[in-house]
Protein backbone atom coordinates (compact mmCIF):
# COMPACT_ATOMS: atom_id res chain seq x y z
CA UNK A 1 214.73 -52.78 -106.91
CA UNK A 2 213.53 -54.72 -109.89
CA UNK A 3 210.35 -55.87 -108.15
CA UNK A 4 209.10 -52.61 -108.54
CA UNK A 5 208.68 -52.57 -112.22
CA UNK A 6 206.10 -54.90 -112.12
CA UNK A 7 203.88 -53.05 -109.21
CA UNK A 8 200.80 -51.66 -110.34
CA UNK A 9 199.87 -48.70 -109.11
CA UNK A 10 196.88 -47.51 -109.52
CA UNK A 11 194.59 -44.10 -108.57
CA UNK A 12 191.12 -44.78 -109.26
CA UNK A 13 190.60 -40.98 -109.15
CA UNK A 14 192.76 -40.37 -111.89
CA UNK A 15 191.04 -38.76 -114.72
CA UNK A 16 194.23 -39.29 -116.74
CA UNK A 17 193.28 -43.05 -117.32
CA UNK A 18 189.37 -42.91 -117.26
CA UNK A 19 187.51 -43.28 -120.13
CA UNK A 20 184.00 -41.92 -119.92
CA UNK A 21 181.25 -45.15 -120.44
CA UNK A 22 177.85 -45.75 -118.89
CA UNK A 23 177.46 -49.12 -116.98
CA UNK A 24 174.66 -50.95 -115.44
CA UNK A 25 174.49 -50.01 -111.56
CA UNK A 26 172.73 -52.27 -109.02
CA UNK A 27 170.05 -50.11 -108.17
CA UNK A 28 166.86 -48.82 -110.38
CA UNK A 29 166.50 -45.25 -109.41
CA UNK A 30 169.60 -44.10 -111.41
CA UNK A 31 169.61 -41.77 -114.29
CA UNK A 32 173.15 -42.26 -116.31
CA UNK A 33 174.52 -39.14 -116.60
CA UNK A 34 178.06 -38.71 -119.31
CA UNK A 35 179.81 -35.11 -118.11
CA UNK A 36 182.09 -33.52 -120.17
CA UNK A 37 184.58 -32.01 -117.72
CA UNK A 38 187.96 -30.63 -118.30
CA UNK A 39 189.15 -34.05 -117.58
CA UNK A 40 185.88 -36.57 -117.37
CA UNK A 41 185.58 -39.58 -114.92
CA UNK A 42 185.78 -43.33 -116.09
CA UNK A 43 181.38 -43.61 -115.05
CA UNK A 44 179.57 -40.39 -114.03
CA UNK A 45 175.94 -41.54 -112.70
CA UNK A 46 173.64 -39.06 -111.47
CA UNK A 47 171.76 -40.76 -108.62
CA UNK A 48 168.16 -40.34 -107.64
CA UNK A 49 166.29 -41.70 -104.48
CA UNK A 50 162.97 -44.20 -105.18
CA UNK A 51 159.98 -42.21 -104.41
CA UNK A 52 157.22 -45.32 -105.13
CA UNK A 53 155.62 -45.04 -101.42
CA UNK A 54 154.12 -42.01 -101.81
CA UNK A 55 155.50 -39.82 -98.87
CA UNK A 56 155.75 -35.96 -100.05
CA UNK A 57 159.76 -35.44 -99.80
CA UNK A 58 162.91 -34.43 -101.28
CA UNK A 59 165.64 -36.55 -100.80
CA UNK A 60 163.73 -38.97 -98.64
CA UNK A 61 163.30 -36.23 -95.56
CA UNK A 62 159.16 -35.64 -94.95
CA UNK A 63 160.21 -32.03 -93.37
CA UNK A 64 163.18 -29.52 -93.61
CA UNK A 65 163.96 -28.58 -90.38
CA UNK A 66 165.13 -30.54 -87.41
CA UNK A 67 167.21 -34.03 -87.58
CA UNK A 68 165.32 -36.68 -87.70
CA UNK A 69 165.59 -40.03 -89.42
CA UNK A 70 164.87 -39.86 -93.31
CA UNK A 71 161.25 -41.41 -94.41
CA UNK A 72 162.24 -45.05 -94.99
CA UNK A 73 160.82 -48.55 -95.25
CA UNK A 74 160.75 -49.71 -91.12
CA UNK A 75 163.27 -52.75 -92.21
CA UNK A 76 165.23 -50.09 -94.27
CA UNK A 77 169.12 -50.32 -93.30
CA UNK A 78 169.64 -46.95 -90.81
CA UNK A 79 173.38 -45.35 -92.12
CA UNK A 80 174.79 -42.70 -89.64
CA UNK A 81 176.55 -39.69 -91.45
CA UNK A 82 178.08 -36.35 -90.25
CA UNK A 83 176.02 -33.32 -90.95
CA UNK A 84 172.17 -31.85 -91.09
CA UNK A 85 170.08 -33.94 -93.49
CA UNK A 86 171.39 -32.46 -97.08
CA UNK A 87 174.98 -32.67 -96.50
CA UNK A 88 176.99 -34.73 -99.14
CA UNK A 89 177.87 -37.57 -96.71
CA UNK A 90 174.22 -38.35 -96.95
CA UNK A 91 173.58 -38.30 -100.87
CA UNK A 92 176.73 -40.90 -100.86
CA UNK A 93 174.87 -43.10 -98.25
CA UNK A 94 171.60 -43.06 -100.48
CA UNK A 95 173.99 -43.55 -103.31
CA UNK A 96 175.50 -46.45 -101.81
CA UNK A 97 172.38 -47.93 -100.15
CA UNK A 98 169.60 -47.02 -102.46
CA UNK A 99 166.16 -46.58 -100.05
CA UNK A 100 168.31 -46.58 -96.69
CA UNK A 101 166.97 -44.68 -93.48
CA UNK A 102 169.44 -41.74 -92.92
CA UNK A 103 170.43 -40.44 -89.35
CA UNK A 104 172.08 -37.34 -89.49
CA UNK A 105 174.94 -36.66 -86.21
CA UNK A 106 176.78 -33.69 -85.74
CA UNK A 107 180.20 -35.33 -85.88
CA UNK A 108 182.13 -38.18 -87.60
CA UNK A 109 182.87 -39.42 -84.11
CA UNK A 110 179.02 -39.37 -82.92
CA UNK A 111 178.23 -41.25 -86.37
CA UNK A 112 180.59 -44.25 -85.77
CA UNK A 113 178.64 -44.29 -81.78
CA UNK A 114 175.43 -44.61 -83.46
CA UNK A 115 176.51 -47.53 -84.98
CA UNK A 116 178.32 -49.38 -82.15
CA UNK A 117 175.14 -48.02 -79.72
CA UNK A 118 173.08 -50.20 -82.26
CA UNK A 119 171.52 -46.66 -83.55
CA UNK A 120 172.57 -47.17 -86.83
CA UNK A 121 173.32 -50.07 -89.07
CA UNK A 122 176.40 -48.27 -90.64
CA UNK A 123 178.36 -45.79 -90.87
CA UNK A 124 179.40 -43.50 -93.79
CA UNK A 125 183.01 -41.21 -93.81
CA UNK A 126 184.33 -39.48 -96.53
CA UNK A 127 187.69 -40.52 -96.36
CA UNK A 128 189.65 -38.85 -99.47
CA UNK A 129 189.59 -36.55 -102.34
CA UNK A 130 191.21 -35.32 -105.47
CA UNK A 131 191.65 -31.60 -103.90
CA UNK A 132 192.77 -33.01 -100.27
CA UNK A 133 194.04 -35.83 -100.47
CA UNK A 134 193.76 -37.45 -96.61
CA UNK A 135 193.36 -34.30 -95.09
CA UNK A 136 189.93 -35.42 -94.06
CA UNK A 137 192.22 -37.79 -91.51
CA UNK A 138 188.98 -39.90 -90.65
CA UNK A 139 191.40 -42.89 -91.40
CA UNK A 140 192.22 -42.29 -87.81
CA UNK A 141 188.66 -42.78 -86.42
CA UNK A 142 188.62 -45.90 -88.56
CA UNK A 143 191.59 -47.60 -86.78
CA UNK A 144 190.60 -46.74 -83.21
CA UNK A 145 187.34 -48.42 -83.75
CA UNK A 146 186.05 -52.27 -84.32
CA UNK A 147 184.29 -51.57 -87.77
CA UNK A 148 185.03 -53.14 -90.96
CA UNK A 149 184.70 -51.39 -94.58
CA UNK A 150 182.27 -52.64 -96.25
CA UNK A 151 181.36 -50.81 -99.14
CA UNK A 152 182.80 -47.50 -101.28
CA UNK A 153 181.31 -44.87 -102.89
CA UNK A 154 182.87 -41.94 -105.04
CA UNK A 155 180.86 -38.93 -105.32
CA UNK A 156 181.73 -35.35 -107.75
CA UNK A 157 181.62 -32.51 -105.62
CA UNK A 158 179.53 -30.00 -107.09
CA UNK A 159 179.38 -26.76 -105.52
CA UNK A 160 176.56 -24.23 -105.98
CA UNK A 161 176.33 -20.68 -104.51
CA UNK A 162 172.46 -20.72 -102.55
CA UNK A 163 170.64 -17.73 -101.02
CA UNK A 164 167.03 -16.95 -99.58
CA UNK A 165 164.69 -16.67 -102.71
CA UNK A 166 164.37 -13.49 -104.02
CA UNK A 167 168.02 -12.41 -102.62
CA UNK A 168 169.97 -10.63 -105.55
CA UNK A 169 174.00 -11.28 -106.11
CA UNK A 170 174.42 -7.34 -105.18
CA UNK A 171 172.58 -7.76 -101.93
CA UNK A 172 174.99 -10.86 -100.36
CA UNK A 173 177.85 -9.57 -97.73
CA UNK A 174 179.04 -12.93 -96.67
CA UNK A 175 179.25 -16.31 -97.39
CA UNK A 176 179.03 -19.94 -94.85
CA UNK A 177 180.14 -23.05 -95.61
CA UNK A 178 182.20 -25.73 -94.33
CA UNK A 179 185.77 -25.19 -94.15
CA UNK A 180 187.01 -27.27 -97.41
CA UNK A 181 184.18 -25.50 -99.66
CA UNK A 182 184.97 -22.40 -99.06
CA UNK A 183 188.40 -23.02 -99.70
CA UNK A 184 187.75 -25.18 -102.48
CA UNK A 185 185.94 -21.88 -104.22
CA UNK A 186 188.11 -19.09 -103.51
CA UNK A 187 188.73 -18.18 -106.83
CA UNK A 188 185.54 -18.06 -107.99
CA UNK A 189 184.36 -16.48 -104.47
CA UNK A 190 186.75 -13.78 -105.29
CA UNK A 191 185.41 -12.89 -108.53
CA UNK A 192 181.97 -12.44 -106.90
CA UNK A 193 183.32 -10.18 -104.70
CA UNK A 194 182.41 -12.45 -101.65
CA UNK A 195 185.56 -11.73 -99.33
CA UNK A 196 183.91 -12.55 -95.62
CA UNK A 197 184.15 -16.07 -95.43
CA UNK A 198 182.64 -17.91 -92.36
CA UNK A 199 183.32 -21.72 -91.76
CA UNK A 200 180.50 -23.54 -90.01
CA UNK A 201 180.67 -27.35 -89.16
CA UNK A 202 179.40 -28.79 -92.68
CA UNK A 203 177.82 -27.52 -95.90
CA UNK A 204 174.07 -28.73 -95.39
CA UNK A 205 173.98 -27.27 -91.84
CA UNK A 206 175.31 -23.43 -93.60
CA UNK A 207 172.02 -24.04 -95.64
CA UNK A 208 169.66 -25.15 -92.53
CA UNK A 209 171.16 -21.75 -90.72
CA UNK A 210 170.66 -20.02 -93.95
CA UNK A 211 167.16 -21.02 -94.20
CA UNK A 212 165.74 -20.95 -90.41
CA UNK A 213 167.46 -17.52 -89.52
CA UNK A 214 166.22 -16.06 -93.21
CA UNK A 215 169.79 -14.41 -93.60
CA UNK A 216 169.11 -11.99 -96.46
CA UNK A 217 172.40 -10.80 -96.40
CA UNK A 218 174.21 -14.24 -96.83
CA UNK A 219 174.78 -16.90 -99.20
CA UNK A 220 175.86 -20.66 -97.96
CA UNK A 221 178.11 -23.23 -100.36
CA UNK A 222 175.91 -26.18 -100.96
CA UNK A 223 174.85 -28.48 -103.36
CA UNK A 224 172.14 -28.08 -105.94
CA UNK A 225 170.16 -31.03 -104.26
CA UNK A 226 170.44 -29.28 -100.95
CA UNK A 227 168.78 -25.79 -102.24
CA UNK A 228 165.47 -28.29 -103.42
CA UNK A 229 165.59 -29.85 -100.20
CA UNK A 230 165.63 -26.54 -98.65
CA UNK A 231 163.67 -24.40 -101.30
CA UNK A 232 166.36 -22.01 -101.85
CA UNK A 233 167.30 -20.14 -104.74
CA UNK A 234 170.95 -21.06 -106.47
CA UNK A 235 172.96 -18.32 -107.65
CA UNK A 236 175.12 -19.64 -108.98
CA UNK A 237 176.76 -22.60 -109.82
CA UNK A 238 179.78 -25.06 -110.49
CA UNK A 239 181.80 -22.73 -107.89
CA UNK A 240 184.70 -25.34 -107.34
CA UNK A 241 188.07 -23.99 -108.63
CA UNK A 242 189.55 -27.10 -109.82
CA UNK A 243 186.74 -29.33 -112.27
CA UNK A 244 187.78 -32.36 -111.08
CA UNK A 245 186.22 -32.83 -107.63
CA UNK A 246 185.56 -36.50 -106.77
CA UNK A 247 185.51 -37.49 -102.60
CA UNK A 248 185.45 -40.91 -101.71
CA UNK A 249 183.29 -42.68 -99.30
CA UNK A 250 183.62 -45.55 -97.00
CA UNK A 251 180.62 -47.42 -95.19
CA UNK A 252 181.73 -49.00 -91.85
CA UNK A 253 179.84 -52.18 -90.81
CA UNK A 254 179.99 -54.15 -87.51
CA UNK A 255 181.89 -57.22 -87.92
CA UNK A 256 179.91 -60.35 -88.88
CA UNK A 257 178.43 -62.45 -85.90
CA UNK A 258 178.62 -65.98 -88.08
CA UNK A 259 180.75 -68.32 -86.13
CA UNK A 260 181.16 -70.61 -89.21
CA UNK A 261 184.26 -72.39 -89.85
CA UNK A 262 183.85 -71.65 -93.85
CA UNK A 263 184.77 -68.07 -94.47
CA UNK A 264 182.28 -65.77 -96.60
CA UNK A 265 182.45 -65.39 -99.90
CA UNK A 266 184.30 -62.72 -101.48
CA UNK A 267 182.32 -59.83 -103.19
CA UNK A 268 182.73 -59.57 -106.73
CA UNK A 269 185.60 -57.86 -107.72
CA UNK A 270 187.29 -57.30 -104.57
CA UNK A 271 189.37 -54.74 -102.86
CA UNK A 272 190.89 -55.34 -99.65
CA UNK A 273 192.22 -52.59 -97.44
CA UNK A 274 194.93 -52.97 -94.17
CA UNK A 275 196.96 -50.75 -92.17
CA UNK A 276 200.66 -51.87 -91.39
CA UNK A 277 202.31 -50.42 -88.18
CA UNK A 278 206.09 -50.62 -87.42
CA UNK A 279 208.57 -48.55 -84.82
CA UNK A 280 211.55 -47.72 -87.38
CA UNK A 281 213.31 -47.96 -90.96
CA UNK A 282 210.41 -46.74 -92.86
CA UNK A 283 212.11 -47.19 -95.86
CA UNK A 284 213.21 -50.35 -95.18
CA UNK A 285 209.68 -51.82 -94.44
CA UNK A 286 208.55 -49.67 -97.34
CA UNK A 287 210.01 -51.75 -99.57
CA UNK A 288 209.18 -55.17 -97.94
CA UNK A 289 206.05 -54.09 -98.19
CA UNK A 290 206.12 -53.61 -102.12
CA UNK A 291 208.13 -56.59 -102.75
CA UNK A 292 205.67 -58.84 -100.67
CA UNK A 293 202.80 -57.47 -103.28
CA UNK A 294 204.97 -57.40 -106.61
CA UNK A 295 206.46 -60.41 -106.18
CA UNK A 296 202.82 -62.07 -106.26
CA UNK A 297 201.23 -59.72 -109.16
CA UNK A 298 198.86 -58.06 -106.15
CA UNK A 299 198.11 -54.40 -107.39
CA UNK A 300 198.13 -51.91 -105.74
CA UNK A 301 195.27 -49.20 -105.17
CA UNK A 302 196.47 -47.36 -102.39
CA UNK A 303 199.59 -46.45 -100.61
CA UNK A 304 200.16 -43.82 -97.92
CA UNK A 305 202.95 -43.30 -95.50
CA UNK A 306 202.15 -41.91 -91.97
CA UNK A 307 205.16 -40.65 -90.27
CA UNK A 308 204.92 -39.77 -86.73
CA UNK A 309 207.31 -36.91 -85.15
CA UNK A 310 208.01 -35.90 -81.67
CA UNK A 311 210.32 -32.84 -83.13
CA UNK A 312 207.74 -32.12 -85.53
CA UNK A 313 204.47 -32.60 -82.93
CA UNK A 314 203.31 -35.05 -85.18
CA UNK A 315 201.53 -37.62 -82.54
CA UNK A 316 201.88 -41.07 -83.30
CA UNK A 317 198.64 -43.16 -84.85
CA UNK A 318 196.72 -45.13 -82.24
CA UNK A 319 195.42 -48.20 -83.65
CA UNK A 320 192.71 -50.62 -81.63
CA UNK A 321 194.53 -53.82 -81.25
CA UNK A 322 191.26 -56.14 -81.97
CA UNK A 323 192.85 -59.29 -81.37
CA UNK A 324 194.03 -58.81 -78.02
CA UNK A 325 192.24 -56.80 -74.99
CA UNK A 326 190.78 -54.33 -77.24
CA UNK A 327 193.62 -51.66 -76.25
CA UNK A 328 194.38 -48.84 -77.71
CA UNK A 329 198.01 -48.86 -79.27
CA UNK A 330 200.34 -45.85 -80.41
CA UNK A 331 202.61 -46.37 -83.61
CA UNK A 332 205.00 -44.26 -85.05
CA UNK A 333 205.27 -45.18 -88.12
CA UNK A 334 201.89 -46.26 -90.61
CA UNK A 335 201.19 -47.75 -93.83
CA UNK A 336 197.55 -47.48 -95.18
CA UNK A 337 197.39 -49.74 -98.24
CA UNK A 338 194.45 -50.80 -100.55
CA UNK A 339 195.32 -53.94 -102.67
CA UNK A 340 193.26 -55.50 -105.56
CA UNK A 341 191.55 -58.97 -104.42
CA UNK A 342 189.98 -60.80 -101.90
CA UNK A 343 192.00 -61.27 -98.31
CA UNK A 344 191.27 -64.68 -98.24
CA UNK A 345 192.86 -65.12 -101.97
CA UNK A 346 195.92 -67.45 -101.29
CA UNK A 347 198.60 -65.08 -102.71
CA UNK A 348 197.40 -62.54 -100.45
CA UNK A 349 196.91 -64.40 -97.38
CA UNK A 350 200.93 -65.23 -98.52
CA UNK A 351 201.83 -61.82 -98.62
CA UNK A 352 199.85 -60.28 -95.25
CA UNK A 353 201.81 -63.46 -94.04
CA UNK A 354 205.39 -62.15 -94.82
CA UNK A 355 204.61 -58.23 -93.94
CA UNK A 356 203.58 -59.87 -90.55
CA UNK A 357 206.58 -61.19 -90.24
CA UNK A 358 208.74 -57.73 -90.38
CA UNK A 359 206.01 -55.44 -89.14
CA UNK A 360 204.46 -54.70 -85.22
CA UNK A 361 200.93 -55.00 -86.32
CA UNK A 362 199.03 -55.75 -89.37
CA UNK A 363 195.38 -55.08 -89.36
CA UNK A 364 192.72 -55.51 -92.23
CA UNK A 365 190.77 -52.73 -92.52
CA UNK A 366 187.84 -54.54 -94.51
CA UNK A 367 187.12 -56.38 -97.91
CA UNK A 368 184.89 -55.11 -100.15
CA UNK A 369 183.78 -55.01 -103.82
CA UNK A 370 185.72 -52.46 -105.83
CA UNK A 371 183.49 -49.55 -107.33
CA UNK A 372 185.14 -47.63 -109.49
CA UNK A 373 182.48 -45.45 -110.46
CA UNK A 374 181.55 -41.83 -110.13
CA UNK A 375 178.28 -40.61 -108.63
CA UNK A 376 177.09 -37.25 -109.91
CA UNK A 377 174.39 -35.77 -107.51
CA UNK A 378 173.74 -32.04 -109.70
């Protein structure tokens, strides 16, 4: 396996090889932010939203309560996210699309419908994290629908412990959250002395329920932007067990309606993503797969392995099959992979070439300019 020594494989959530640096981002309303963590992040930016129109708000929302669209420019692009307006999905999509209308849904599923309904421009998904890894499985929604990736955001998780003003640490029997924050703070829940634990659908809505039922008695697992937004008091803060927090996003676009013969240009430094489907020898196509990448000096950013297992009652992935009737298809066996470039780069139209000709179905997922950065919303 010689090819292998020359793969490059790399995590761009490492902290290991990040070196902390400020760089210029491509929108005005940042405020560069250097964190010294236990182990810091290559570019920690702490993002803020334009307020130069005048409209009283936090976070682009003119009231609290109730989901409506965020106060936005009428031509504004309109990016669908899962939660009630607060919730980290929707800092990343202001991150990502600086002065964007935001329309909160109340799951992952409804926010990918608002953009094929022609509710929403895009689409936002957190996809990954440091803590998780794919857990978040929205991968899957991804592949059974006709969107395309077109943009990434990372965003540090910061968690802060919120309650109804006034509300003393002593006075708090319970704690809400969603799911993956309160398990993401155990330790430090523990020390508090917090031991009832209730999940709810997502972190901003725990602070909307927190807020319009005046729960004296309960604390919700937010972030520090959503107890401004809401006007609640935060008790404390920095709650996540592990430091090193960082969720990636992914914006989902329609595909392009140009019917030119030239393609589009690529976006500066590029990142490509596909998904490779076979029926059997995983290890076999494993390493075709590598070998079809190292042998042209393609990098690698990404690589995960979906195995599928009747015995196990692991169902298979089902993957739209966009170049034929639009079907639904079920795969056992599924690579996701992220490589460094533009798909239309010759070397990698040569590899996606030879993985076609050993795999079922090859699909790209989307190419899009590489941001390695690290938004910090505290």
């Amino acid at each position: 396996m010689a090819f292998a020594t020359s793969l490059k494989l790399h995590n761009p959530f490492s902290p290991t090889s990040a070196a902390t640096e400020r760089r210029d981002l491509d929108f005005p309303a940042a405020v560069y932010l250097t964190r010294r963590l236990r182990n810091p992040p290559r570019t920690v930016a702490m993002a803020t939203v334009p307020t130069n129109d005048g409209a009283p708000r936090i976070n682009g929302h003119p009231h609290i309560n109730g989901h409506a669209h965020s106060y936005a420019p009428a031509l504004a692009p309109r990016v669908a996210f899962q939660g009630a307006p607060g919730a980290y999905s929707e800092f990343a999509a202001k991150t990502a699309v600086p002065g964007c209308a935001t329309v909160p849904c109340r799951t992952f599923a409804d926010a990918i419908a608002a953009v094929q309904a022609g509710q929403a421009d895009r689409a936002i998904l957190p996809v990954e994290s440091t803590m998780e890894g794919t857990a978040l499985r929205n991968y899957d929604l991804l592949l059974r629908h006709d969107l395309v990736i077109s943009q990434e955001v990372n965003l540090f998780v910061h968690y802060c412990l919120l309650a109804m003003p006034g509300v003393r640490p002593a006075e708090l029997r319970r704690v809400i959250s969603h799911p993956m924050a309160l398990a993401h703070c155990g330790r430090a829940l523990a020390q508090l002395g917090l031991h009832r634990r209730e999940p709810v659908e997502d972190t901003a809505g725990a602070v909307e329920m927190l807020r319009s039922h005046r729960l004296l008695d309960t604390a919700a697992i937010a972030s520090p932007r959503a107890a401004l937004l809401y006007g609640l008091d935060v008790l404390a803060d920095g709650l996540q067990d592990e430091s090193w927090n960082v969720t990636r996003f992914l914006l989902l676009s329609p595909k392009s309606s140009t019917s030119s013969a030239t393609p589009p240009l690529p976006p500066p430094n590029p990142k490509t993503s596909m998904v490779i489907a076979h029926r059997g020898g995983s290890m076999v196509v494993l390493l075709k797969v590598l070998s079809a990448f190292s042998r042209r000096n393609i990098n690698l950013t990404k690589l995960e392995i979906i195995n599928s297992s009747a015995s196990e009652n692991k169902a298979p992935v089902m993957i739209l099959d966009i170049r034929g009737k639009g079907s639904l298809r079920a795969f056992p066996h599924v690579l996701y992979v992220d490589f460094e470039g533009s798909k239309e780069d010759p070397r990698a139209k040569e590899a996606i070439d030879e993985i076609s000709q050993f795999s079922v179905f090859v699909r790209i997922l989307g190419c899009y300019a590489a941001n390695p950065n690290v938004y910090d919303l505290q």
